[in-house]
PDB file of N, CA and C in Angstrom:
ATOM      1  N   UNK A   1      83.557  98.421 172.929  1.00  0.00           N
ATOM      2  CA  UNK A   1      84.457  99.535 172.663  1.00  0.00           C
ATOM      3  C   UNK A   1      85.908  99.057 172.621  1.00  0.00           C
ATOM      4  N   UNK A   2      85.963  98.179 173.466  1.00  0.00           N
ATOM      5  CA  UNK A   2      87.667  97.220 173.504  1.00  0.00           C
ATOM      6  C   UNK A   2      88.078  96.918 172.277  1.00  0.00           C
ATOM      7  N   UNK A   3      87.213  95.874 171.625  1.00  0.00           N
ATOM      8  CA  UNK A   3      87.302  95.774 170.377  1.00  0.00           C
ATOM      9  C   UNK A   3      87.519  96.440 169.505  1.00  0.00           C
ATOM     10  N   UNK A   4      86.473  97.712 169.428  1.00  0.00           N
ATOM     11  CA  UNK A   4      86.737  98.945 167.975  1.00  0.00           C
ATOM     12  C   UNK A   4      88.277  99.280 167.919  1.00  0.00           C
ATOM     13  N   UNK A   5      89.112  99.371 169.382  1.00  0.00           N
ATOM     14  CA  UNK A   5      90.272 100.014 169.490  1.00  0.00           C
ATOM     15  C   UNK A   5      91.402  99.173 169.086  1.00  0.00           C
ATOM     16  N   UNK A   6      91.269  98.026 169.514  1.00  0.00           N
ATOM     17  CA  UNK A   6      92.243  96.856 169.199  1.00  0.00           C
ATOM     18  C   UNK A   6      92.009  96.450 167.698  1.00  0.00           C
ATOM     19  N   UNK A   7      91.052  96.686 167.245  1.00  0.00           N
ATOM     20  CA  UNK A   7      91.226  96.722 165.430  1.00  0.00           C
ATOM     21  C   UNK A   7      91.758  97.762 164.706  1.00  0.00           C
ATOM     22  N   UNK A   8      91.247  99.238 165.444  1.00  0.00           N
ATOM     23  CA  UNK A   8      91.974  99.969 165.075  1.00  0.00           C
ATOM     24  C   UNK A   8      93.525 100.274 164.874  1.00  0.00           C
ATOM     25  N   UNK A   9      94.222 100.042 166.072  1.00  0.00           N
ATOM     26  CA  UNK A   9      95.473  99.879 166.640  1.00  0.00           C
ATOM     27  C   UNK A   9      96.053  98.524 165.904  1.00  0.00           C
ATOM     28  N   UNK A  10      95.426  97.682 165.234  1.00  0.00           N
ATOM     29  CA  UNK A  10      96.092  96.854 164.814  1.00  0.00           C
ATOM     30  C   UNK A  10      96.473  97.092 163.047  1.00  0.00           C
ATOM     31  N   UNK A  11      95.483  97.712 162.856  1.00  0.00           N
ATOM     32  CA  UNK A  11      95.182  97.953 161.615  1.00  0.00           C
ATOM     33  C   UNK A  11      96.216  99.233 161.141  1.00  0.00           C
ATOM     34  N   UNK A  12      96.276 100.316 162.552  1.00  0.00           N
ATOM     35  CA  UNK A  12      97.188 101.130 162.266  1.00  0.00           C
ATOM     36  C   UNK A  12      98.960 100.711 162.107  1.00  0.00           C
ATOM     37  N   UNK A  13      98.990  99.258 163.062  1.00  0.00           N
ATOM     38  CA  UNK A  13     100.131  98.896 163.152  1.00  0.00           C
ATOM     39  C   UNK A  13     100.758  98.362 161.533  1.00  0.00           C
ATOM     40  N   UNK A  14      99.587  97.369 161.114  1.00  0.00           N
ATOM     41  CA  UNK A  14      99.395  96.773 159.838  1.00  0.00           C
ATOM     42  C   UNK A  14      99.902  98.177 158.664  1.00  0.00           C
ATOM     43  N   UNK A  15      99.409  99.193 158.640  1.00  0.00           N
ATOM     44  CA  UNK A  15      99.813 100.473 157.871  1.00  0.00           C
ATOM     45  C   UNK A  15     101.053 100.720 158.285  1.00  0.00           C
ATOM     46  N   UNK A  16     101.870 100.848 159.177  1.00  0.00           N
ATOM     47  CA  UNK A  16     103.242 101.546 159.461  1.00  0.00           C
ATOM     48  C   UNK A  16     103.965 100.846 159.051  1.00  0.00           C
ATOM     49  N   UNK A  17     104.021  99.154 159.351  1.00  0.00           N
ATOM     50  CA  UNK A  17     104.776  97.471 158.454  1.00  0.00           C
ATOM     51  C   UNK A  17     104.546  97.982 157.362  1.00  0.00           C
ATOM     52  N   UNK A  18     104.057  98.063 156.204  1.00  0.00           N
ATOM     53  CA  UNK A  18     103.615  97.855 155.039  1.00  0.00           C
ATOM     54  C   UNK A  18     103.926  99.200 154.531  1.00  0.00           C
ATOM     55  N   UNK A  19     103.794 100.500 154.828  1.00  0.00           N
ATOM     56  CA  UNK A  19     103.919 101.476 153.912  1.00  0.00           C
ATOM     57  C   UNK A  19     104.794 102.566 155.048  1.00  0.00           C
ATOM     58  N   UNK A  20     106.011 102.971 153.985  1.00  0.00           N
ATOM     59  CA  UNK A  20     106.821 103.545 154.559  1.00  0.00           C
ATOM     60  C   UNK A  20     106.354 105.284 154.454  1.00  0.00           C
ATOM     61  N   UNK A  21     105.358 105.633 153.451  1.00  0.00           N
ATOM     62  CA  UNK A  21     104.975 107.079 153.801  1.00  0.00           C
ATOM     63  C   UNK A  21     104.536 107.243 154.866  1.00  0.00           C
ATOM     64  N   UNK A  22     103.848 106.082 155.470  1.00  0.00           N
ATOM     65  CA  UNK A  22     102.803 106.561 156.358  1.00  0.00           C
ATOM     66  C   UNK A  22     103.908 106.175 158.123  1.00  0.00           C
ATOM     67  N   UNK A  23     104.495 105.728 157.703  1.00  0.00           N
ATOM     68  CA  UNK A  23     105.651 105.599 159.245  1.00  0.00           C
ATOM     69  C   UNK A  23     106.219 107.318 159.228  1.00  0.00           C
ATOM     70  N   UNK A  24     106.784 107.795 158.048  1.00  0.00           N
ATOM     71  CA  UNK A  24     107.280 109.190 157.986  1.00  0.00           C
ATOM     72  C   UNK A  24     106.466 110.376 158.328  1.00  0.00           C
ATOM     73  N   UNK A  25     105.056 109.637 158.201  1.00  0.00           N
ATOM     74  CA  UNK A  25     104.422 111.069 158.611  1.00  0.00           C
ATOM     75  C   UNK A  25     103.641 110.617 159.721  1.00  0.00           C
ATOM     76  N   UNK A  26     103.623 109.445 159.892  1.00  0.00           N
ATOM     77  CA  UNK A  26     103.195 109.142 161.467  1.00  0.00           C
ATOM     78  C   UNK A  26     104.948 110.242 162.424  1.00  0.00           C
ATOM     79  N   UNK A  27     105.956 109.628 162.025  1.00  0.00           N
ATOM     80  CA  UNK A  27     106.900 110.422 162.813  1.00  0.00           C
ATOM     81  C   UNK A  27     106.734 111.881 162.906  1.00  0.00           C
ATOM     82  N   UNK A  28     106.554 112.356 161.285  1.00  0.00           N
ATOM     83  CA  UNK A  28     106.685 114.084 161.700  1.00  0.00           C
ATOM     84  C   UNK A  28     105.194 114.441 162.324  1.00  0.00           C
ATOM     85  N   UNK A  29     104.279 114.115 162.435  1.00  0.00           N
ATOM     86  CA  UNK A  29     102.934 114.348 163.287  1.00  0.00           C
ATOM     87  C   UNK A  29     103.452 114.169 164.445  1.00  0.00           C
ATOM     88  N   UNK A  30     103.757 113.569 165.180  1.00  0.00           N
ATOM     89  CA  UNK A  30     104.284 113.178 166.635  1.00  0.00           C
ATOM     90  C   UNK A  30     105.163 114.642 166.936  1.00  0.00           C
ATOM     91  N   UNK A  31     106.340 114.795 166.163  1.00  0.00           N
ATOM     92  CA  UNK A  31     107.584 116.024 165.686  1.00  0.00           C
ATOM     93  C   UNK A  31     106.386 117.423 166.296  1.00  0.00           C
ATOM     94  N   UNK A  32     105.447 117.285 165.313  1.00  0.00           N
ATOM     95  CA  UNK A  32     104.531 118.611 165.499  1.00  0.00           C
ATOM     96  C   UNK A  32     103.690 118.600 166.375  1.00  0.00           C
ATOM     97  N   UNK A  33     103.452 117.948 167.426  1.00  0.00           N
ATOM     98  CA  UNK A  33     102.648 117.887 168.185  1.00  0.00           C
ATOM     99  C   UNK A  33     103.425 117.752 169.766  1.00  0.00           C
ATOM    100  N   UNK A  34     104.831 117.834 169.394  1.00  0.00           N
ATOM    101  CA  UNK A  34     105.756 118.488 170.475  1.00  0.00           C
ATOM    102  C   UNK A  34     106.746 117.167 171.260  1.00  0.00           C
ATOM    103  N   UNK A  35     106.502 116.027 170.586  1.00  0.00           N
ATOM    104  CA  UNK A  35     107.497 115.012 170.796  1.00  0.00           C
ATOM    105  C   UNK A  35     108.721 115.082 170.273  1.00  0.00           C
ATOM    106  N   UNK A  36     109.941 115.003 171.566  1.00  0.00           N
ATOM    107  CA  UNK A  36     110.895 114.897 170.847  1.00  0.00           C
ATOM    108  C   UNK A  36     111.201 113.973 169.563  1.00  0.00           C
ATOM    109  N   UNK A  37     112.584 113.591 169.739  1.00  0.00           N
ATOM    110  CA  UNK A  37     112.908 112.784 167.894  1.00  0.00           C
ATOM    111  C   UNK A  37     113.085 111.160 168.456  1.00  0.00           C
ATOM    112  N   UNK A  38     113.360 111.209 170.000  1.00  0.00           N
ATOM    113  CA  UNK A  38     113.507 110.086 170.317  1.00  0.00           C
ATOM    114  C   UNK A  38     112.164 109.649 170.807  1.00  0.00           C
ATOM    115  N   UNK A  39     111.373 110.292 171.383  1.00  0.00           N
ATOM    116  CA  UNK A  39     110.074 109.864 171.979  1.00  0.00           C
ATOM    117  C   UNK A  39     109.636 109.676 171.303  1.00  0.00           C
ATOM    118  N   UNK A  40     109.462 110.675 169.383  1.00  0.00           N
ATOM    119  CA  UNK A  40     108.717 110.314 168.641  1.00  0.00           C
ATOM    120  C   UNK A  40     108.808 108.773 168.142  1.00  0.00           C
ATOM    121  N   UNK A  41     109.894 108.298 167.987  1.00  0.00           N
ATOM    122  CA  UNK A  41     110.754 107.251 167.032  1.00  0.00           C
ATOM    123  C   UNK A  41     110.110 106.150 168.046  1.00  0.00           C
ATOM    124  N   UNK A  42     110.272 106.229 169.742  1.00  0.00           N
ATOM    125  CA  UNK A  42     110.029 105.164 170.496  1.00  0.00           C
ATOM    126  C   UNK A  42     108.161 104.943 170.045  1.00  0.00           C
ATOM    127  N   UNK A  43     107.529 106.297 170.217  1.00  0.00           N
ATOM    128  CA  UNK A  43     105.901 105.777 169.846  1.00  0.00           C
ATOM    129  C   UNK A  43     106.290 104.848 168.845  1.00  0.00           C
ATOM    130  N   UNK A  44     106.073 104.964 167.493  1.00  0.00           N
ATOM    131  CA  UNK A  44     106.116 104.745 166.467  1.00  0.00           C
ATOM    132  C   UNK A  44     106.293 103.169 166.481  1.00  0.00           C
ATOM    133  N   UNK A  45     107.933 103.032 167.232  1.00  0.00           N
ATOM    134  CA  UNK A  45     108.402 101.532 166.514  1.00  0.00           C
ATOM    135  C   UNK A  45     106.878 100.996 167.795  1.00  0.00           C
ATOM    136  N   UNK A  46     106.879 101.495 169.002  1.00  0.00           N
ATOM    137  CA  UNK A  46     105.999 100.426 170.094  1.00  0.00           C
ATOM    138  C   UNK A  46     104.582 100.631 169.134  1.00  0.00           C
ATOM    139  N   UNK A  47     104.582 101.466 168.411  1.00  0.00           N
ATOM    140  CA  UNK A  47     102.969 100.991 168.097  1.00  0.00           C
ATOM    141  C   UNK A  47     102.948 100.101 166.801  1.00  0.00           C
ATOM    142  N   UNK A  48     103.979 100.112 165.765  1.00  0.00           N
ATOM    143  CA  UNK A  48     104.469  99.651 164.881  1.00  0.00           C
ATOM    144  C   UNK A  48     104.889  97.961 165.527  1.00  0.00           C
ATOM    145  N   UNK A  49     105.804  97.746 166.172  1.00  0.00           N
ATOM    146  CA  UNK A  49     105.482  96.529 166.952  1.00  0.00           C
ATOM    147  C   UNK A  49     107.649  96.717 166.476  1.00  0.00           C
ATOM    148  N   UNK A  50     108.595  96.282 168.120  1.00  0.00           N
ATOM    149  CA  UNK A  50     109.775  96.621 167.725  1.00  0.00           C
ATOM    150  C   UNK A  50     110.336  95.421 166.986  1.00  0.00           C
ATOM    151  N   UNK A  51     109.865  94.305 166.833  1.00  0.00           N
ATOM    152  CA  UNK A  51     110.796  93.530 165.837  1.00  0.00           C
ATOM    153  C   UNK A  51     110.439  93.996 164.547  1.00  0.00           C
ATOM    154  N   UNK A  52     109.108  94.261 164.221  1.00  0.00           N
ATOM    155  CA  UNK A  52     109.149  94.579 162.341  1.00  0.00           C
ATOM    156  C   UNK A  52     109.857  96.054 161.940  1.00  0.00           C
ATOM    157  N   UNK A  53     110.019  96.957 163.242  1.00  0.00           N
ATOM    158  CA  UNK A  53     110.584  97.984 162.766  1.00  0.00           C
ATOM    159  C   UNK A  53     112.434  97.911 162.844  1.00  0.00           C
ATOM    160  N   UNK A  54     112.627  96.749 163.648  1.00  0.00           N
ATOM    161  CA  UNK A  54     113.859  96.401 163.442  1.00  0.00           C
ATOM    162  C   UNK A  54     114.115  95.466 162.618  1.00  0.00           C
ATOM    163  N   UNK A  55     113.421  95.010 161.857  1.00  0.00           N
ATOM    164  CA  UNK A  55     113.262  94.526 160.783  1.00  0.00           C
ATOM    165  C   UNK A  55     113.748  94.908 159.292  1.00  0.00           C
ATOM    166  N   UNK A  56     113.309  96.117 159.116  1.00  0.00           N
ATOM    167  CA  UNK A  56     113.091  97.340 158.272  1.00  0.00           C
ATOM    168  C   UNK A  56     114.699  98.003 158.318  1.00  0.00           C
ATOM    169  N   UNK A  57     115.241  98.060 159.690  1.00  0.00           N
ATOM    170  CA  UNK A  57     116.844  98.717 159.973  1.00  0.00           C
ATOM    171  C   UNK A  57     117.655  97.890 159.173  1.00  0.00           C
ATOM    172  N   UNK A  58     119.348  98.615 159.162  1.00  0.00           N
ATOM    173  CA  UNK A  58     120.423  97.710 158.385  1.00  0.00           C
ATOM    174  C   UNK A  58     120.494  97.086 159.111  1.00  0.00           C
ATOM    175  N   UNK A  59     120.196  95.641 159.546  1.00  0.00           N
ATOM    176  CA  UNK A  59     121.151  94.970 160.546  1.00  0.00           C
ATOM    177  C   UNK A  59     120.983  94.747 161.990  1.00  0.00           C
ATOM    178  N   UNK A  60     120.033  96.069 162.685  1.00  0.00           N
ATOM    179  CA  UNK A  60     119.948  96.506 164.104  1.00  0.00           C
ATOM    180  C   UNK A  60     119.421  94.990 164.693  1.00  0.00           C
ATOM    181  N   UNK A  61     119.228  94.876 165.997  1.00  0.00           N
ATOM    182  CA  UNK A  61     118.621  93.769 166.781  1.00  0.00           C
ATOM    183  C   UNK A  61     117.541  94.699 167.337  1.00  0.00           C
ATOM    184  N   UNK A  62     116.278  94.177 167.592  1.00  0.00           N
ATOM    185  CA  UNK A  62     115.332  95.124 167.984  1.00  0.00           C
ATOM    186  C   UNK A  62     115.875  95.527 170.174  1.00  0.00           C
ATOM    187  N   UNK A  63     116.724  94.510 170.106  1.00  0.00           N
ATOM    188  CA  UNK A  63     117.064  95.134 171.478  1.00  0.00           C
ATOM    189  C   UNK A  63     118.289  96.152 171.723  1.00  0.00           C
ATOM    190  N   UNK A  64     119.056  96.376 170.677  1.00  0.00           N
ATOM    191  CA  UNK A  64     119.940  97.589 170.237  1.00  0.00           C
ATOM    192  C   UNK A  64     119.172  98.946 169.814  1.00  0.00           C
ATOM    193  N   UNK A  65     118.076  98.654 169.164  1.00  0.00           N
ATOM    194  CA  UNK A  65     117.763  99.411 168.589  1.00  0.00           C
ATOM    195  C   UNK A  65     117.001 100.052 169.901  1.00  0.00           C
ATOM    196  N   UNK A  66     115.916  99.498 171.087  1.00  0.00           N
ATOM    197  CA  UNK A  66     115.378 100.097 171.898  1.00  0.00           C
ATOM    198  C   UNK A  66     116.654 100.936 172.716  1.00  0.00           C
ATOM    199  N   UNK A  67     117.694  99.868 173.035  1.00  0.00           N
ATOM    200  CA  UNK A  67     118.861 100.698 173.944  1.00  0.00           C
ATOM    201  C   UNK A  67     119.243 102.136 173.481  1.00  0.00           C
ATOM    202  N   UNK A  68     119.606 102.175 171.832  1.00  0.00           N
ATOM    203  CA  UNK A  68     120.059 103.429 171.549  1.00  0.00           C
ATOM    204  C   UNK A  68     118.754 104.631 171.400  1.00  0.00           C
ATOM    205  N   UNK A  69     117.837 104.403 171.781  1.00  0.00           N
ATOM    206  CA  UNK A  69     116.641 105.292 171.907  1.00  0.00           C
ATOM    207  C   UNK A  69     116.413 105.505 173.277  1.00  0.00           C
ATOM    208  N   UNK A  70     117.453 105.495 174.387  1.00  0.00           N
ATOM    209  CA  UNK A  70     117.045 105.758 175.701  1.00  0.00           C
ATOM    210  C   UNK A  70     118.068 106.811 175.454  1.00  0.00           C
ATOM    211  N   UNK A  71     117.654 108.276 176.525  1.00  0.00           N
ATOM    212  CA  UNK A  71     117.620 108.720 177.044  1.00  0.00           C
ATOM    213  C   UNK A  71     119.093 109.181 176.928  1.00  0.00           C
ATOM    214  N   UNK A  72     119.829 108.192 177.656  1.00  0.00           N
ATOM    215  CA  UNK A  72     121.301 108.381 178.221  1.00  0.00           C
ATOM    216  C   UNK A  72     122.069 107.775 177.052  1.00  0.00           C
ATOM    217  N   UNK A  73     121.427 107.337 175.809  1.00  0.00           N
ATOM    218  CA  UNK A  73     122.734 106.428 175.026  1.00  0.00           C
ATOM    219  C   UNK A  73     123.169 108.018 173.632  1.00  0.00           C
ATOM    220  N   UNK A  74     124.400 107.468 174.132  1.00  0.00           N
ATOM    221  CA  UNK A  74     125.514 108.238 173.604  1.00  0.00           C
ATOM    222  C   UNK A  74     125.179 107.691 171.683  1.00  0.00           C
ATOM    223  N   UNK A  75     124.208 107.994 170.918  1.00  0.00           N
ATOM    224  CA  UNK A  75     123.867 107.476 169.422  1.00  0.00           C
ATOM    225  C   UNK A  75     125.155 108.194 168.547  1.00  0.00           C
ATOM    226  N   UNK A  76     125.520 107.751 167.431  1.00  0.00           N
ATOM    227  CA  UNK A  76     126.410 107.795 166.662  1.00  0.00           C
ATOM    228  C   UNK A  76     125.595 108.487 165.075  1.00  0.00           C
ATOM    229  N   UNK A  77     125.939 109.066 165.076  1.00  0.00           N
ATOM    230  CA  UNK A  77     125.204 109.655 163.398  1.00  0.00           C
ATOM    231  C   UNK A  77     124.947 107.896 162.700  1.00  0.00           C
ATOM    232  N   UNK A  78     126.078 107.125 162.610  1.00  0.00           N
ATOM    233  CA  UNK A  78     125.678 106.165 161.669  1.00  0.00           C
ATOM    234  C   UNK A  78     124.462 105.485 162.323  1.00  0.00           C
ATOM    235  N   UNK A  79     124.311 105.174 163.605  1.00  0.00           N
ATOM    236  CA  UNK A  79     123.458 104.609 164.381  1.00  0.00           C
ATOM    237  C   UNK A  79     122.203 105.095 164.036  1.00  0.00           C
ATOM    238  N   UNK A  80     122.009 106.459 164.040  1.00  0.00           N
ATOM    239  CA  UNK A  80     120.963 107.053 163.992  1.00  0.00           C
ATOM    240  C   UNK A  80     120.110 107.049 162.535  1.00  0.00           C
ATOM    241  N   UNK A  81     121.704 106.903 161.498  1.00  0.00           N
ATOM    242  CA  UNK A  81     121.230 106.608 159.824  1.00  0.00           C
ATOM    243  C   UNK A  81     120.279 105.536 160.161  1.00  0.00           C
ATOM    244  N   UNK A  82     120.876 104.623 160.302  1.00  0.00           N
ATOM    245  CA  UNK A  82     120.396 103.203 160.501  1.00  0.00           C
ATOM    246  C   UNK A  82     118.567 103.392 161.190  1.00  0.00           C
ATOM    247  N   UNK A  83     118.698 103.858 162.106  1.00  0.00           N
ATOM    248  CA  UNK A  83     117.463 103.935 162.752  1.00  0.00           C
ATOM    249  C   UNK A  83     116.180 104.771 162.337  1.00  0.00           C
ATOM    250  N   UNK A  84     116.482 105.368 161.057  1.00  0.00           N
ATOM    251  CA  UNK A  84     115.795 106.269 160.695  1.00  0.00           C
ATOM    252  C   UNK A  84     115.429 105.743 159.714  1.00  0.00           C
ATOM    253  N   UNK A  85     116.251 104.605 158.979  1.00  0.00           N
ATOM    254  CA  UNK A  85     116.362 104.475 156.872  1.00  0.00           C
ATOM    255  C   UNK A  85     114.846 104.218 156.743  1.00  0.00           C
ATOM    256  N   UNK A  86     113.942 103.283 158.258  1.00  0.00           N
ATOM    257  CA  UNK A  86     112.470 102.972 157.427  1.00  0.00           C
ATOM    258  C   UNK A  86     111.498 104.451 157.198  1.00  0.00           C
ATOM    259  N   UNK A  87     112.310 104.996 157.632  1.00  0.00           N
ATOM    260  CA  UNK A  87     111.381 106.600 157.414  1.00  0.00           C
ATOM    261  C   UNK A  87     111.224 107.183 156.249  1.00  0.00           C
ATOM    262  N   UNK A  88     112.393 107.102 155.497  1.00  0.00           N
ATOM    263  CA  UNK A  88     112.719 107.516 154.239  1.00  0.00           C
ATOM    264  C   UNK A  88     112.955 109.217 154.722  1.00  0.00           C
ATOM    265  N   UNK A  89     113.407 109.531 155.891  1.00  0.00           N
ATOM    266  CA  UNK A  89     113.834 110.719 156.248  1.00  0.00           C
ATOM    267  C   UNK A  89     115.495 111.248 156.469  1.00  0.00           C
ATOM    268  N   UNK A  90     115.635 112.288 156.637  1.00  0.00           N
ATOM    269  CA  UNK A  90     117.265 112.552 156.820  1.00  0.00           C
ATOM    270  C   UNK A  90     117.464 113.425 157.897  1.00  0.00           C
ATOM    271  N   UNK A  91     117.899 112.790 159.258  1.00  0.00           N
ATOM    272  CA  UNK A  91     118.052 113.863 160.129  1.00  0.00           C
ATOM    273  C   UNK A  91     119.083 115.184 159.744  1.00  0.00           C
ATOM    274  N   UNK A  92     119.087 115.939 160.184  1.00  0.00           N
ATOM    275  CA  UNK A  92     120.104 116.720 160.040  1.00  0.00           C
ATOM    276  C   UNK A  92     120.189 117.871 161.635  1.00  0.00           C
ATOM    277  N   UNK A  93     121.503 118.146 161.927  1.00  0.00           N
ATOM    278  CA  UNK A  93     121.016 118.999 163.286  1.00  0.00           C
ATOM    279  C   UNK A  93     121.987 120.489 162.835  1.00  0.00           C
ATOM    280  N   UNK A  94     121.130 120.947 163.747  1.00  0.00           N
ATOM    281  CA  UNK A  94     121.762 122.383 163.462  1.00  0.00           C
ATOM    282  C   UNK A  94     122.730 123.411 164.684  1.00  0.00           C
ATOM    283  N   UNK A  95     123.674 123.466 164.549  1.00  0.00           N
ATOM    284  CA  UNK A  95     124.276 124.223 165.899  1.00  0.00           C
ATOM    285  C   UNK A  95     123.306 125.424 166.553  1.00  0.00           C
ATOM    286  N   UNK A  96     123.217 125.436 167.618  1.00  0.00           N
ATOM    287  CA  UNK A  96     122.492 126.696 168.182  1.00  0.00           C
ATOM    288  C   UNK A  96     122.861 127.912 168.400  1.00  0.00           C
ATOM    289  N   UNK A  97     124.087 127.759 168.112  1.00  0.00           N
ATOM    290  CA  UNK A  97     125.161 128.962 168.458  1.00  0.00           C
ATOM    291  C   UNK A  97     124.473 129.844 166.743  1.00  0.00           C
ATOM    292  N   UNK A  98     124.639 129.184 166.128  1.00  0.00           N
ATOM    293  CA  UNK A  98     124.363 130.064 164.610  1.00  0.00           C
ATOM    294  C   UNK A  98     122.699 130.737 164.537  1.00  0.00           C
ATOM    295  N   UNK A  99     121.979 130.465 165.472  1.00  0.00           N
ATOM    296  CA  UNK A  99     120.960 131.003 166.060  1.00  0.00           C
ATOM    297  C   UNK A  99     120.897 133.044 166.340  1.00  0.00           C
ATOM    298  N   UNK A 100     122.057 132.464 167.312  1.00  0.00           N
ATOM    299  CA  UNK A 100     122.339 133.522 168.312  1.00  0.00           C
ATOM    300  C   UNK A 100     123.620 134.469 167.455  1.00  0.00           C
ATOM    301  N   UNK A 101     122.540 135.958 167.233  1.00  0.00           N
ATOM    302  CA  UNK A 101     124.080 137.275 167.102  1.00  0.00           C
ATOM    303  C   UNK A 101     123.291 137.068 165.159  1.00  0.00           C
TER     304      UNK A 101
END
């Protein structure tokens, strides 16, 4: 059973490197299933493996790239461009106040 999983998992990793639809909707599945944007992004690159997904970034170091996905780091819109481009997605955020009234 060790085996079936570690081919699987490798094979899934092998799909997220190689094809960028399937990293984007590996992310928004995670999105819909109630992971935030950073938890989602952290699955992803750790199952994806973090040097090839920092790979894929403008420039990032895969150890910049884990830092600005914690928790407490203060991310920069450009930062976040950057961290997103292998998605082929576009964050965008919305004030909450325009919610409310």
């Amino acid at each position: 059973m060790a085996r079936r999983s570690r081919d699987w998992e490798e094979g899934l990793s092998k799909d997220l490197q190689e094809n960028e639809e399937a990293r984007k909707y590996f992310f928004l599945g995670l999105l819909e299933e109630g992971y935030d944007w950073r938890e989602a992004l952290l699955k992803l690159i750790n199952v994806m493996g973090v040097n090839e997904y920092a790979a894929l970034t403008k420039g990032m170091k895969a150890s910049n790239l884990l830092n600005q996905l914690k928790p407490e780091a203060n991310i920069t819109i450009n930062t976040l461009t950057k961290i997103t481009a292998p998605l082929a997605i576009k964050m965008t955020f919305k004030d909450k106040l325009d919610e409310v009234g």
